[in-house]
C-alpha atoms as a PDB file:
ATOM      1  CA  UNK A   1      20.116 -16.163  -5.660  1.00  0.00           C
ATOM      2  CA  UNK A   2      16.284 -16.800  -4.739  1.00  0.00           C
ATOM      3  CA  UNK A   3      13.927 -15.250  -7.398  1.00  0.00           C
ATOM      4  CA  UNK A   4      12.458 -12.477  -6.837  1.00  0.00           C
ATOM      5  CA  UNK A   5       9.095 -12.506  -4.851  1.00  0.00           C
ATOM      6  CA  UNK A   6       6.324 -11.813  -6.387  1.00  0.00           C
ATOM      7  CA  UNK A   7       3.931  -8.119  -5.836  1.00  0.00           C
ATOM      8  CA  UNK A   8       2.139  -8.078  -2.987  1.00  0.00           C
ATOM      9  CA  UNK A   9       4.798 -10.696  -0.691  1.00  0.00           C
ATOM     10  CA  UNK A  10       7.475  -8.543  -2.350  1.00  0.00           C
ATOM     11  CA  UNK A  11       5.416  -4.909  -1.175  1.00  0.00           C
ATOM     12  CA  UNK A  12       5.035  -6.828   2.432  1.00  0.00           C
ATOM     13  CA  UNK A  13       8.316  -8.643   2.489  1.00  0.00           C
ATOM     14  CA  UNK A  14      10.083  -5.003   1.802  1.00  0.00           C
ATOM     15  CA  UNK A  15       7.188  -3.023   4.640  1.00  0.00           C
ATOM     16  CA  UNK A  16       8.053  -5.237   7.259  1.00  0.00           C
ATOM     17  CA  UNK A  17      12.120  -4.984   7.049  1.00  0.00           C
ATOM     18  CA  UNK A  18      11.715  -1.400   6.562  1.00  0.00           C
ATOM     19  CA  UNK A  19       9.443  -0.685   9.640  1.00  0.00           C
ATOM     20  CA  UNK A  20      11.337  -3.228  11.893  1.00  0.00           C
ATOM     21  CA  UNK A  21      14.653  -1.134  11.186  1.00  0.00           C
ATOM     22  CA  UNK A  22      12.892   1.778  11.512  1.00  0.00           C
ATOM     23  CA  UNK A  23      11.615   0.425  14.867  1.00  0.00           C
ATOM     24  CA  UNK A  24      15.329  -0.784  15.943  1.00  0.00           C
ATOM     25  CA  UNK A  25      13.976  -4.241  16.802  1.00  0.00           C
ATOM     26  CA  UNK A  26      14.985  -7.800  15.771  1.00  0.00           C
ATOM     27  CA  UNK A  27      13.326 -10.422  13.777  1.00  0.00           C
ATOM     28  CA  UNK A  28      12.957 -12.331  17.287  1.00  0.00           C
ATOM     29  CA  UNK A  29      11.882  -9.163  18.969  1.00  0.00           C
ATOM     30  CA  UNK A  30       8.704  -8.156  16.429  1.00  0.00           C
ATOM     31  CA  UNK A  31       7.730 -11.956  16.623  1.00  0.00           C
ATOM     32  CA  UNK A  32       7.057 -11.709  20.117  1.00  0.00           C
ATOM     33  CA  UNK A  33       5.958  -8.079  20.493  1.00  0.00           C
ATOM     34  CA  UNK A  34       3.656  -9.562  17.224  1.00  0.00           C
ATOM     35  CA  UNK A  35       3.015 -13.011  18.643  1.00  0.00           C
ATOM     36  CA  UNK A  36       3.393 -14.351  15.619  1.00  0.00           C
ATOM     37  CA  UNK A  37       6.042 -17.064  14.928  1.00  0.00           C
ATOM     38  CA  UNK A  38       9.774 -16.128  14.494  1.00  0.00           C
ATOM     39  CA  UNK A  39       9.778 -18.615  11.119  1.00  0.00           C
ATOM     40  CA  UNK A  40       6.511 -17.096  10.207  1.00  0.00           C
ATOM     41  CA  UNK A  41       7.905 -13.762  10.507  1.00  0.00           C
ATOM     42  CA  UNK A  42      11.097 -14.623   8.448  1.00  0.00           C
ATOM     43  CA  UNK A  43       9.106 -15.998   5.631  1.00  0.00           C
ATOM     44  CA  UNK A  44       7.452 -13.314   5.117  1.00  0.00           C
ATOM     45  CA  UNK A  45      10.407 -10.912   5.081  1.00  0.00           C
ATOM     46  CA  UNK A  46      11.854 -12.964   2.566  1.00  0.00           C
ATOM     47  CA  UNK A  47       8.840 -12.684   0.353  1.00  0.00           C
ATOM     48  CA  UNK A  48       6.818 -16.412   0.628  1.00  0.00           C
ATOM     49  CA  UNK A  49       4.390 -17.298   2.559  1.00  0.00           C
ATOM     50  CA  UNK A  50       0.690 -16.289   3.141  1.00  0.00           C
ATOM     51  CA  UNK A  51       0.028 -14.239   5.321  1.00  0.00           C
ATOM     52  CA  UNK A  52      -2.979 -13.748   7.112  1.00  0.00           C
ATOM     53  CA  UNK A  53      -5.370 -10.524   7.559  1.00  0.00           C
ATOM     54  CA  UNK A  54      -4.690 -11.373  11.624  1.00  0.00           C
ATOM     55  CA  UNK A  55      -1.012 -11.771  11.134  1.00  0.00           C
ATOM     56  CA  UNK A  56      -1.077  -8.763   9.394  1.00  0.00           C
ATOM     57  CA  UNK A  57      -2.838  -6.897  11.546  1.00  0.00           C
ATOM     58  CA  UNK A  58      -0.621  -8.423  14.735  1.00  0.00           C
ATOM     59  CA  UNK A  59       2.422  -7.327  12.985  1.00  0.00           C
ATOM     60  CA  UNK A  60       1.498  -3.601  12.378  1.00  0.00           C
ATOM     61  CA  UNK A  61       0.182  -2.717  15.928  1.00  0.00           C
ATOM     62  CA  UNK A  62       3.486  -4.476  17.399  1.00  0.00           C
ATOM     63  CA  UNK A  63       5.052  -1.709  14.924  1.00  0.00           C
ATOM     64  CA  UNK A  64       3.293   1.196  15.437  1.00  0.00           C
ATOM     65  CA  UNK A  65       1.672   1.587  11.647  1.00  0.00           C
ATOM     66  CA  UNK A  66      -1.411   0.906  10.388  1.00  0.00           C
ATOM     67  CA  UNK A  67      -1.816  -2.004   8.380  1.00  0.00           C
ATOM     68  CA  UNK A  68      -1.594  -0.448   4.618  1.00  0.00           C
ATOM     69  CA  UNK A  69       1.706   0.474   5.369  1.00  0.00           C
ATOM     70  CA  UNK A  70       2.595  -3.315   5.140  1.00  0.00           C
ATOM     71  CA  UNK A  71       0.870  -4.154   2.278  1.00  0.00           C
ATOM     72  CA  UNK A  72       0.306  -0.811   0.442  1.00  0.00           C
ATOM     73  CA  UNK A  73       3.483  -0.172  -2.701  1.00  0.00           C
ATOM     74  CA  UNK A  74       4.800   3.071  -2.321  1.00  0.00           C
ATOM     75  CA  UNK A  75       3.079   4.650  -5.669  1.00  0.00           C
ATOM     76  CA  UNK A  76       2.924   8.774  -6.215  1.00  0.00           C
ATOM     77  CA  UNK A  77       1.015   8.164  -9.635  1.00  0.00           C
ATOM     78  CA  UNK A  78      -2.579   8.098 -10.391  1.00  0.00           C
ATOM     79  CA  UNK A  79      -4.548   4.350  -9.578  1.00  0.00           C
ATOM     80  CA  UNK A  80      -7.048   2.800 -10.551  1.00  0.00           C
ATOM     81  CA  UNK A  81      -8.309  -0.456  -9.022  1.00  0.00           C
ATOM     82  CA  UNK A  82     -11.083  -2.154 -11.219  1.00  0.00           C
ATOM     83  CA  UNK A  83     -14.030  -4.618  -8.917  1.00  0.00           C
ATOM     84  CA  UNK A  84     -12.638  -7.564  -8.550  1.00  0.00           C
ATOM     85  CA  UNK A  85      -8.918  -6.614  -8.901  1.00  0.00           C
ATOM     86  CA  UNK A  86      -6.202  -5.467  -6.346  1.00  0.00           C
ATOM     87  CA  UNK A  87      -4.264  -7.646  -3.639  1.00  0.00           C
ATOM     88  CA  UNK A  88      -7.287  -9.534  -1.696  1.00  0.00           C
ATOM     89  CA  UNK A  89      -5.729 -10.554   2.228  1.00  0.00           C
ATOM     90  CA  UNK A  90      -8.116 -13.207   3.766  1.00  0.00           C
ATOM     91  CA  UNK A  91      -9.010 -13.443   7.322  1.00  0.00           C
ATOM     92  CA  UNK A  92      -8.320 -17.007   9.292  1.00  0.00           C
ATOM     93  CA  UNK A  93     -11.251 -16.633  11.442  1.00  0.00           C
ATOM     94  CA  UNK A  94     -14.164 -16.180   8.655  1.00  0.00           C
ATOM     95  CA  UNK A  95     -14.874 -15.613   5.208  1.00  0.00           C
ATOM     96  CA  UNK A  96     -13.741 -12.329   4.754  1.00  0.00           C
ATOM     97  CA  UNK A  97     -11.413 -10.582   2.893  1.00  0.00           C
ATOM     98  CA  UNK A  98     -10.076  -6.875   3.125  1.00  0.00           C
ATOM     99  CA  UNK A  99      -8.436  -5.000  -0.604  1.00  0.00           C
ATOM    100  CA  UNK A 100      -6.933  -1.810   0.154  1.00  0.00           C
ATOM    101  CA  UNK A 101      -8.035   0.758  -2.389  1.00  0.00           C
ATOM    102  CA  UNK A 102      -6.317   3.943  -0.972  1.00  0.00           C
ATOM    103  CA  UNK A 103      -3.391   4.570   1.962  1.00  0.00           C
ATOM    104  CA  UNK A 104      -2.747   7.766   3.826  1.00  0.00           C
ATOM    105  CA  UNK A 105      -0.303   9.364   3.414  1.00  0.00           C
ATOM    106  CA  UNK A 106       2.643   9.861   6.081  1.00  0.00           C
ATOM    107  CA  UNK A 107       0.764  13.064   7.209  1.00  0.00           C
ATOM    108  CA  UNK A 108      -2.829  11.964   6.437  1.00  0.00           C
ATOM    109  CA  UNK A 109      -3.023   7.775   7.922  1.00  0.00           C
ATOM    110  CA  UNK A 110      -6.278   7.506   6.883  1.00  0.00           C
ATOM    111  CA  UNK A 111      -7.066   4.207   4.773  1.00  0.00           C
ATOM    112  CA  UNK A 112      -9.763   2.723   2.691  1.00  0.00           C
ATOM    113  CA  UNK A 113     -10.407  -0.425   2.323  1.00  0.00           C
ATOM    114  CA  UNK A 114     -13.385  -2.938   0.281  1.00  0.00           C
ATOM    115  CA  UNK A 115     -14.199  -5.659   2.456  1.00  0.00           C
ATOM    116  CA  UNK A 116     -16.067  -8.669   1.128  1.00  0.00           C
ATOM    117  CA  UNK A 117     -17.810 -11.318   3.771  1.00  0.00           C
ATOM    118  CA  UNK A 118     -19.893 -14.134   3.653  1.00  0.00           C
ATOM    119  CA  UNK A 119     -22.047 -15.677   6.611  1.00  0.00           C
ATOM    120  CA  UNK A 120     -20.709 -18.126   9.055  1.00  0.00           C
ATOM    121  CA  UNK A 121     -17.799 -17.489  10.843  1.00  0.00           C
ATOM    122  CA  UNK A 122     -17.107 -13.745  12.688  1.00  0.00           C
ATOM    123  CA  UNK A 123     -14.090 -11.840  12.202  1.00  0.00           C
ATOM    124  CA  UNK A 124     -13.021 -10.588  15.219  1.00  0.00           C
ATOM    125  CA  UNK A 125     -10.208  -7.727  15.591  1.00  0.00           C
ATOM    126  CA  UNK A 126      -8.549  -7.794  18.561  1.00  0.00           C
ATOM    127  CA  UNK A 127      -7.634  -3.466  18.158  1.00  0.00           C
ATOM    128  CA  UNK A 128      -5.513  -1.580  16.274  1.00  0.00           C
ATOM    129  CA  UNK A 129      -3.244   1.290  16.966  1.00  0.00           C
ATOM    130  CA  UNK A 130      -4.244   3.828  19.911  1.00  0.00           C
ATOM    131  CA  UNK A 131      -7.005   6.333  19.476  1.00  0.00           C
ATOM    132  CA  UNK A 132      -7.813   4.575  15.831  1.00  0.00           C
ATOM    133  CA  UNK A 133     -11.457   4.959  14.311  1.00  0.00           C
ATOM    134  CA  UNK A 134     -13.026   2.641  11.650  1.00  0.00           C
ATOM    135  CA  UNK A 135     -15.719   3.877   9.882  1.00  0.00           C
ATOM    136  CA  UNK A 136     -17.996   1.165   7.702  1.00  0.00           C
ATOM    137  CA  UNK A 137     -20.207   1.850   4.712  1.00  0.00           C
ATOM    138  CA  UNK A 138     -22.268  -1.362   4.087  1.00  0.00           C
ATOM    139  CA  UNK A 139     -22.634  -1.882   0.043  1.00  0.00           C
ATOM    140  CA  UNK A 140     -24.561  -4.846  -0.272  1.00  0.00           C
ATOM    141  CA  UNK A 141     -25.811  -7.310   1.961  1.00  0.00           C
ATOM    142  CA  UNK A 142     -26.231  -7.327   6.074  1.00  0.00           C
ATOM    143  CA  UNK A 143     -23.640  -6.778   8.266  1.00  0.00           C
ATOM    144  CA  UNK A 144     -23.266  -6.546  12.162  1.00  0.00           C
ATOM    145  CA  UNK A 145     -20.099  -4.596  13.461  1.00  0.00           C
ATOM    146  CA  UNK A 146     -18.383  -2.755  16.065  1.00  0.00           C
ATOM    147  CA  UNK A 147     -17.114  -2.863  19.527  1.00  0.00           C
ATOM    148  CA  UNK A 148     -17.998  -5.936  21.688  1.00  0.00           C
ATOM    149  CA  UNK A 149     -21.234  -5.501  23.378  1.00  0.00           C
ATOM    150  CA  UNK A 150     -21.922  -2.397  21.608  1.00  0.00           C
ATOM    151  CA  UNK A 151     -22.272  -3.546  17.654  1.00  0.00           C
ATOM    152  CA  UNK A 152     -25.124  -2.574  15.096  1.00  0.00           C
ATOM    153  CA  UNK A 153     -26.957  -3.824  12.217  1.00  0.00           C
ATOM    154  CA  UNK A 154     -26.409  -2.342   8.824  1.00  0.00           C
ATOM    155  CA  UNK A 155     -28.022  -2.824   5.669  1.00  0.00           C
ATOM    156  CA  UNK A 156     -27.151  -1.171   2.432  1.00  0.00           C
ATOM    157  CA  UNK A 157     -26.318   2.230   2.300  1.00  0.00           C
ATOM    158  CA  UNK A 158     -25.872   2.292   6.423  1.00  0.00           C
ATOM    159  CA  UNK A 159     -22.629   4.131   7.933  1.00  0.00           C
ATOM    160  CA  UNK A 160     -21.192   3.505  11.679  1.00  0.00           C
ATOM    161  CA  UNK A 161     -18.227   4.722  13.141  1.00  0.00           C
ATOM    162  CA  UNK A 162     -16.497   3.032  15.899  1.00  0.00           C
ATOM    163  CA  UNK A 163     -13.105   2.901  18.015  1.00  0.00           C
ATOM    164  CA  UNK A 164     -11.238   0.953  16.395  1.00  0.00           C
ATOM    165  CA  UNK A 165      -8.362   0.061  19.096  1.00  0.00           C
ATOM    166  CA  UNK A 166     -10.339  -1.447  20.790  1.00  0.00           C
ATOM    167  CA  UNK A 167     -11.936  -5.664  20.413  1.00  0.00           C
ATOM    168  CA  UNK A 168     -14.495  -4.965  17.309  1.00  0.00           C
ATOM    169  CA  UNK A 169     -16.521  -7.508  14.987  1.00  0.00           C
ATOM    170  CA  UNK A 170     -17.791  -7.993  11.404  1.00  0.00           C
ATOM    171  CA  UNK A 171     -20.512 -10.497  10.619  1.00  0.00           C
ATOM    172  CA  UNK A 172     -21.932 -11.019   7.637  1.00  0.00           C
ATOM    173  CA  UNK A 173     -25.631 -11.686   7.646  1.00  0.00           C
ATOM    174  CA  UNK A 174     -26.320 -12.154   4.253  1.00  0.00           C
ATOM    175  CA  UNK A 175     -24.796 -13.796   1.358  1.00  0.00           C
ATOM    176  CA  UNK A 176     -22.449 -11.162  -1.001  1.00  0.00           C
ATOM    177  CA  UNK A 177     -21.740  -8.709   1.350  1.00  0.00           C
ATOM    178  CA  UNK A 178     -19.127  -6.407   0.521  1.00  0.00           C
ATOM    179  CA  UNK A 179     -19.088  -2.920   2.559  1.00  0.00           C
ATOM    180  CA  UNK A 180     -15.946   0.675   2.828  1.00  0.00           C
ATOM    181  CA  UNK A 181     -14.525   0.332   5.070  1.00  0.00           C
ATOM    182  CA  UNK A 182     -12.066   3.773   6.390  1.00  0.00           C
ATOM    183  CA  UNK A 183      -9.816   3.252   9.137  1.00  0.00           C
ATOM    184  CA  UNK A 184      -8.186   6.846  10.821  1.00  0.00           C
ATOM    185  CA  UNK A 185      -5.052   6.683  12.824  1.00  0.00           C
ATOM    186  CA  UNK A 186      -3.789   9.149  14.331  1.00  0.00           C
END
């Protein structure tokens, strides 16, 4: 028997079998719906791999759920996530990378999220799940974000709120930027 995978493949290896039954799909069906490979997809059902924020993100719109429900452990208790800790996804397309601090619940799907990005490279999202709305709190740092054609400069302390299903941007214009980000889905 394999060994058991370890926390957050094991919290994403369990999300994605559960939503893809839930679904009533196949492994070979989510891939495509996903566009993500079919051995892709089965390595990270069983647990290894490393998946990406895009994969991720692919993989829950092909589903129907917002992305914390793949990667956030089913937890009823109090939690407390200390700077620097909790499960840190990167992005493929830039130096950016997303921790989930807080889920929605089945009734609420609102989740929050610490983003951390560095200049260079822009990390595009291609749109989430209908009628969704991400709303950004810059921290530290610069950023530029939102909808193609339509984005904004922020600087600390700046909010925006923007659709978020659909094409959207974040680009870091200075060094240690880290912003909230709160995604709504209805």
């Amino acid at each position: 028997m394999p060994p058991e995978p370890a926390a957050p493949l094991a919290t994403i290896a369990a999300a994605l079998r559960r939503e893809r039954e839930r679904v009533g799909i196949s492994l070979t069906e989510l891939a495509r719906r996903a566009g993500v490979a079919k051995s892709t997809l089965s390595q990270l059902e069983s647990g290894s791999g490393n998946p990406s924020v895009e994969t991720l993100w692919s993989l829950g719109v092909a589903l129907g759920v917002p992305f914390s429900r793949l990667v956030e452990p089913v937890d009823d208790v109090v939690r407390v996530i200390r700077a620097g800790d909790g499960s840190h996804v990167r992005s493929e397309q830039a130096d950016f990378s997303g921790t989930l601090l807080s889920a929605g619940s089945a009734h609420l799907r609102r989740d929050v999220y610490l983003i951390r990005l560095e200049p260079g490279a822009i990390r595009t999202g291609q749109g989430h799940t209908p009628r969704s709305i991400e709303h950004v709190v810059v921290a530290a740092g610069r950023l530029r974000v939102g909808p193609e054609g339509a984005s904004v400069e922020l600087d600390p302390g700046d909010y925006a709120t923007f659709p978020g299903d659909a094409p959207h941007h974040y680009e870091a214009l200075a060094v240690g930027t880290f912003a909230v980000l709160i995604m709504e889905h209805p």
